[in-house]
N, C-alpha and C. Protein backbone atom coordinates (compact mmCIF):
# COMPACT_ATOMS: atom_id res chain seq x y z
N UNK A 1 0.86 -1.20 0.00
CA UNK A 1 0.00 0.00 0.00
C UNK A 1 0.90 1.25 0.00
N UNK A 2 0.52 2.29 -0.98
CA UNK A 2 1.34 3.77 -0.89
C UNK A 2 1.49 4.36 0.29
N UNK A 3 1.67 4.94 0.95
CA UNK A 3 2.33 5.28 2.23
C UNK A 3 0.89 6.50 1.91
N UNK A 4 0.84 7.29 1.34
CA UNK A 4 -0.09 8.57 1.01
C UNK A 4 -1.60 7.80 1.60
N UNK A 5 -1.60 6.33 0.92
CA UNK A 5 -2.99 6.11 1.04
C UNK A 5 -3.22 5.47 2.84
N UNK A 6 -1.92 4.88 2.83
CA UNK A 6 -1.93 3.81 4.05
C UNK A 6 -2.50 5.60 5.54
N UNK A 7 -1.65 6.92 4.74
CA UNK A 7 -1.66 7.55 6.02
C UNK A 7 -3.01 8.11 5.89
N UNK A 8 -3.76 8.11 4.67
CA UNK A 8 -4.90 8.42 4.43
C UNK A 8 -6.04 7.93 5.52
N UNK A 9 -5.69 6.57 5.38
CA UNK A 9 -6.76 5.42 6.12
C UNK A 9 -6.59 6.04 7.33
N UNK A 10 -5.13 5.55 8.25
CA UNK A 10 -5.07 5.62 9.32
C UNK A 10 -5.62 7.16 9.83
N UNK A 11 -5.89 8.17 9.29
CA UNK A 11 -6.15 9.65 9.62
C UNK A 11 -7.82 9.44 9.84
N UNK A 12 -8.10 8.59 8.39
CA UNK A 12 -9.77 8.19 8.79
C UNK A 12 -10.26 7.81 10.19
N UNK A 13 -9.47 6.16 10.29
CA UNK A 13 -9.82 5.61 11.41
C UNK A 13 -9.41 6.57 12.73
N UNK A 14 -8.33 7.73 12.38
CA UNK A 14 -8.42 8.53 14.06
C UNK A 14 -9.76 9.17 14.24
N UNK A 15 -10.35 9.44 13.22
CA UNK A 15 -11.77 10.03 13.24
C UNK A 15 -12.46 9.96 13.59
N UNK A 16 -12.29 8.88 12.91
CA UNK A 16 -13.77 7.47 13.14
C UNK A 16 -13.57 6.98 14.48
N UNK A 17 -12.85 6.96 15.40
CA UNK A 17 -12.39 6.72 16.78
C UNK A 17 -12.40 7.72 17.96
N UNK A 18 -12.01 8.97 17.02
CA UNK A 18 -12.36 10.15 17.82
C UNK A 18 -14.19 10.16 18.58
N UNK A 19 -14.33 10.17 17.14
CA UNK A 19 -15.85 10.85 16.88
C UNK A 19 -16.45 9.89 17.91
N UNK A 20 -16.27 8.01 17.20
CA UNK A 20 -16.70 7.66 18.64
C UNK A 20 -16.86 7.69 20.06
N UNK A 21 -15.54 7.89 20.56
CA UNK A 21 -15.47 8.32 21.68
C UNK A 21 -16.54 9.28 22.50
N UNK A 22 -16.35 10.57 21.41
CA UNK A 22 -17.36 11.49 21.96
C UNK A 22 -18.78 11.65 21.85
N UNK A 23 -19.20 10.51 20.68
CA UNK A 23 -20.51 9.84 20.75
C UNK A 23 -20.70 9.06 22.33
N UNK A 24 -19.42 8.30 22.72
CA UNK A 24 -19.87 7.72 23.63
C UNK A 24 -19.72 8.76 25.09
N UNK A 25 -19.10 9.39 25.26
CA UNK A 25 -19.03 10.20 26.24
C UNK A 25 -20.33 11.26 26.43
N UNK A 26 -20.90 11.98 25.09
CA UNK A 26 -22.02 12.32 25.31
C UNK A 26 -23.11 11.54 25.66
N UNK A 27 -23.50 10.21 25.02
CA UNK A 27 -24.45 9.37 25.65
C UNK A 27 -24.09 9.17 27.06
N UNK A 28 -22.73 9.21 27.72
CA UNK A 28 -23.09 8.35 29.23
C UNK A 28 -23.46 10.22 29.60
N UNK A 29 -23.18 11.11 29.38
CA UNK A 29 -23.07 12.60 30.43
C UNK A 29 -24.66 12.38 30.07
N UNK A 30 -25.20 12.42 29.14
CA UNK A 30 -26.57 13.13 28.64
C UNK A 30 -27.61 11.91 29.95
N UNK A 31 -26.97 10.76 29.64
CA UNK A 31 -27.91 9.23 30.32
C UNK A 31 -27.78 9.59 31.45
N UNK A 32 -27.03 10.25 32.55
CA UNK A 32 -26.25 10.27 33.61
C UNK A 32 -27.24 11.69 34.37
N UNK A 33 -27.36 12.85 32.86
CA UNK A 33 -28.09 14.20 33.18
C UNK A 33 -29.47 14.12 33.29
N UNK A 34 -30.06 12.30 32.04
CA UNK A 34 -31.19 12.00 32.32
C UNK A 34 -31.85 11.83 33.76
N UNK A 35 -30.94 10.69 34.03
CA UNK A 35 -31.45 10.03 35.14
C UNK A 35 -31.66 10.87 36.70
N UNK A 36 -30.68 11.77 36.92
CA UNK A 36 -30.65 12.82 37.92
C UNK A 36 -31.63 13.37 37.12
N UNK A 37 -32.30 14.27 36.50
CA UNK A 37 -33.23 15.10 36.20
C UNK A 37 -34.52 14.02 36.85
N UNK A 38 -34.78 12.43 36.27
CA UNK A 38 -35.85 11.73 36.57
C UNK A 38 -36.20 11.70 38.16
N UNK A 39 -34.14 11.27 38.71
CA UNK A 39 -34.43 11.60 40.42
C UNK A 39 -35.30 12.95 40.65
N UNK A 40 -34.72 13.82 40.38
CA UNK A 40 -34.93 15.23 40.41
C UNK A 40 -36.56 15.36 40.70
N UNK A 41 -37.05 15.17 39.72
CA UNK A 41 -38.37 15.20 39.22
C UNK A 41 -39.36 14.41 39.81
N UNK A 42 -39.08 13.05 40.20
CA UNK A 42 -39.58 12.28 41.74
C UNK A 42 -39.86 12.10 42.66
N UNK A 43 -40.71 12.73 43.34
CA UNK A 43 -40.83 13.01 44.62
C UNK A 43 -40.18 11.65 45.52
N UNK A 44 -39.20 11.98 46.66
CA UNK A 44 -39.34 10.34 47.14
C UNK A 44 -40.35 9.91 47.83
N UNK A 45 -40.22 8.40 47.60
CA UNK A 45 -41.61 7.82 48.31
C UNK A 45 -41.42 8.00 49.76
């Protein structure tokens, strides 16, 4: 593989790894902001 294309890929996949990450980091903060808002919102029994 050309070195141009090989660094091509690998620049993708930092992306594609990045991006995940912060897909996953927003789902746990947002799931995390859910669930305290649901406490929140609950009166306790």
């Amino acid at each position: 593989m050309p070195i141009p294309a090989s660094r091509f890929a690998l620049a993708a996949l930092d992306r594609m790894a990045e991006q995940r990450v912060r897909d996953g980091w927003i789902l746990r903060h947002s799931g995390f902001r859910g669930l305290a808002d649901i406490g929140a919102r609950i009166p306790p029994a």
